[in-house]
Protein backbone atom coordinates (compact mmCIF):
# COMPACT_ATOMS: atom_id res chain seq x y z
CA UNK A 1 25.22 -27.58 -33.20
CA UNK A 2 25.25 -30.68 -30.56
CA UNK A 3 22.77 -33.11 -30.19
CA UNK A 4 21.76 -31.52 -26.97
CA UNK A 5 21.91 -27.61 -28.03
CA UNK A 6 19.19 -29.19 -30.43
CA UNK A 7 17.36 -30.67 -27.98
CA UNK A 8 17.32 -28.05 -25.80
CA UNK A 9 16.08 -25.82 -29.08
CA UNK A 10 13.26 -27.75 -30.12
CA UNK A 11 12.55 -28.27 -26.36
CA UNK A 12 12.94 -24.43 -25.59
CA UNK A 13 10.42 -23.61 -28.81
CA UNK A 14 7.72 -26.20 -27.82
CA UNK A 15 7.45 -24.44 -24.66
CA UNK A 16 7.39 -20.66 -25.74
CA UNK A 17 4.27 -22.59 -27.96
CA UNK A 18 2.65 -23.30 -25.29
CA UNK A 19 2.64 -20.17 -22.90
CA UNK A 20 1.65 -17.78 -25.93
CA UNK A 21 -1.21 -20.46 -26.85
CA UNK A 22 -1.56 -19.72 -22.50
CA UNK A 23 -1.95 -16.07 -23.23
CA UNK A 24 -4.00 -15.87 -26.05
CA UNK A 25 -6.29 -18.10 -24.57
CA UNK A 26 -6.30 -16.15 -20.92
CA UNK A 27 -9.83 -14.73 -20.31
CA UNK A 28 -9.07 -10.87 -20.07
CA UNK A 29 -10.91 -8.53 -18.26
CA UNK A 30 -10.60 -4.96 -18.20
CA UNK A 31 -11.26 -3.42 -14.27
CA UNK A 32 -12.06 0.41 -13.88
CA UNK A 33 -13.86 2.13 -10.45
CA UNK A 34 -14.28 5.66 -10.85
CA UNK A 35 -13.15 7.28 -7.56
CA UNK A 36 -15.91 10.29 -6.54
CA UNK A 37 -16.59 12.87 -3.91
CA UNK A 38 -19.15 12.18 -1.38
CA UNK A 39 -19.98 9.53 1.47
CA UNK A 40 -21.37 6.15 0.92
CA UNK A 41 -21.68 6.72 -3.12
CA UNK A 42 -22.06 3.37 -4.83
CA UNK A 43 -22.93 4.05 -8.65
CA UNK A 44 -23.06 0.10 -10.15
CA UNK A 45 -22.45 -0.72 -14.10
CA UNK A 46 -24.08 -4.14 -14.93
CA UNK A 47 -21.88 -5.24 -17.22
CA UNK A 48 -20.73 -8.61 -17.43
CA UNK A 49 -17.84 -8.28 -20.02
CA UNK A 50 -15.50 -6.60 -17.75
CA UNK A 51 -14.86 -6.02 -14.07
CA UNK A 52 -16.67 -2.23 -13.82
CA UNK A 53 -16.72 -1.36 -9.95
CA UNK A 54 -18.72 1.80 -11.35
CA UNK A 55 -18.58 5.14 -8.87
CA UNK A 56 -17.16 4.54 -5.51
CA UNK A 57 -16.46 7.10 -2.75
CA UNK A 58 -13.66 6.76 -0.26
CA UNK A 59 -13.81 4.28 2.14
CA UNK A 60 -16.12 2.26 0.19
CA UNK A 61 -15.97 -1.22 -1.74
CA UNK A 62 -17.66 -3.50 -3.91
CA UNK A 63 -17.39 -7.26 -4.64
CA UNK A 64 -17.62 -8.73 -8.26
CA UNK A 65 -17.72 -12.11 -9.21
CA UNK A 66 -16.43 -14.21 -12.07
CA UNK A 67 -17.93 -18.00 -12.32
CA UNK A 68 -15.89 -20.95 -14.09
CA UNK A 69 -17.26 -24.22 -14.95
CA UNK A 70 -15.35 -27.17 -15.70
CA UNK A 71 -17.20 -29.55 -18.45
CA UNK A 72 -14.33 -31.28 -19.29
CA UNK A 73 -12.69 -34.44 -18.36
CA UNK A 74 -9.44 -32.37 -16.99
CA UNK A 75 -8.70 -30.55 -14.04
CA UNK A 76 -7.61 -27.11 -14.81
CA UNK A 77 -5.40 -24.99 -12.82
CA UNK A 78 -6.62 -21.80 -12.21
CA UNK A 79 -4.33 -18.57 -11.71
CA UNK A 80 -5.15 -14.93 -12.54
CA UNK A 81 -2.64 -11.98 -12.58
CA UNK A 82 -3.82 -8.12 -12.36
CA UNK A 83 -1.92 -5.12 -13.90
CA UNK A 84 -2.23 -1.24 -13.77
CA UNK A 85 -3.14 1.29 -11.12
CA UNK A 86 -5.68 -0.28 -9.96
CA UNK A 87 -4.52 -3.84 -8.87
CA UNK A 88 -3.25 -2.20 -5.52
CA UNK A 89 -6.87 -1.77 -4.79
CA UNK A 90 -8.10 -5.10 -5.85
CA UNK A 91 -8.12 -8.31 -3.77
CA UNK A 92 -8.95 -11.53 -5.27
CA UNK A 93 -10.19 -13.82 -2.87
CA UNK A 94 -9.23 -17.18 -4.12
CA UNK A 95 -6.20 -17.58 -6.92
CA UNK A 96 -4.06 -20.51 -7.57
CA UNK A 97 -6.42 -23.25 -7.38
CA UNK A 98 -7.71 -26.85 -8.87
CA UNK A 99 -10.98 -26.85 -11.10
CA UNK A 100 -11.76 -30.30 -10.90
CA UNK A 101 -14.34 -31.69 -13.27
CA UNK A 102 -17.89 -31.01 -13.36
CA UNK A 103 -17.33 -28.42 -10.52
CA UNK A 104 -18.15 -24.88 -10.08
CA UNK A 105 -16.37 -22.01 -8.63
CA UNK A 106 -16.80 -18.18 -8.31
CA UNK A 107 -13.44 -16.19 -7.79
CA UNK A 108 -14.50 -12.80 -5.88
CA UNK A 109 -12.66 -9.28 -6.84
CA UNK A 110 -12.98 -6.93 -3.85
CA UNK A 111 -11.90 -3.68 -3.95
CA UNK A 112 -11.49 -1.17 -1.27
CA UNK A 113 -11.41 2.61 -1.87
CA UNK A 114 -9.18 3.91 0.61
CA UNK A 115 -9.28 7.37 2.52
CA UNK A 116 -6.41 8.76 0.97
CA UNK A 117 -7.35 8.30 -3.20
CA UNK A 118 -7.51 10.82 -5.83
CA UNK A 119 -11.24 11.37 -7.16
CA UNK A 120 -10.34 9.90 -10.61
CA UNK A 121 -10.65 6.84 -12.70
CA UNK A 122 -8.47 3.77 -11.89
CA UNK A 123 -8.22 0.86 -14.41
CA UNK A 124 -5.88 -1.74 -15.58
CA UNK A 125 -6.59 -5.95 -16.18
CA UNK A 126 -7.39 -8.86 -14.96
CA UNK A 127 -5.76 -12.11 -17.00
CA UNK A 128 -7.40 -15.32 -15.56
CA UNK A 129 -5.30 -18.48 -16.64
CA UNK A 130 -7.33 -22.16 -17.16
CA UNK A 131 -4.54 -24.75 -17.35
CA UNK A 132 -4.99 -27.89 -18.00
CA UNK A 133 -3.42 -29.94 -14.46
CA UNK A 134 -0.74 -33.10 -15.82
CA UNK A 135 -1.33 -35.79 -12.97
């Protein structure tokens, strides 16, 4: 093998490393709304581990929040991917941004029941990414 192939190894491995040590270290969040007959039904689960809409009827929505603190020297770069069924009815309103140090910031998670979904459960994940920002 060449000098550079083995660069380009070692240089390839170092940065698989890194984005699985990105992964395991992602806050995940599991996100579930239970679509349900009815007008203007809002049925709220307080918990705090996971992103739980609760019962929802059509044409309704609900805002949850999740708060990051930076106590670190670092800026971190924040970025936060959805998956399943029910990231088509999820909005996040701020992604893709700079955590500077000692600062505060709440991402919100809207979702919006439209007219036209099946009374069932929706679910699927939230993966919220806190990397640290090379000047």
């Amino acid at each position: 093998m060449s000098k550079i192939k083995k660069i380009l190894v070692v240089f390839g491995g170092i940065l698989a490393l890194l984005i699985i040590i990105q992964i395991i270290n992602a806050a995940k969040y599991s996100m579930v709304v239970n679509v349900v007959e009815g007008e203007n039904i809002m049925g709220i689960n307080p918990l705090a581990e996971m992103l739980d809409f609760g019962d929802l009827s059509r044409e309704n929505g609900m805002t949850r929040f999740v708060t990051f603190k930076s106590s670190g020297g670092t800026p971190v770069y924040i970025a936060a991917f959805q998956f399943g069924e029910i990231s088509d009815l999820v909005k996040i309103d701020k992604n893709f941004f700079t955590l500077n140090p000692s600062e505060e910031a709440k991402m919100a998670f809207e979702i919006k029941i439209p007219p036209s979904a099946e009374v069932r459960q929706y679910s699927g994940w939230v993966w919220i990414f806190r990397i640290p920002k090379i000047i």
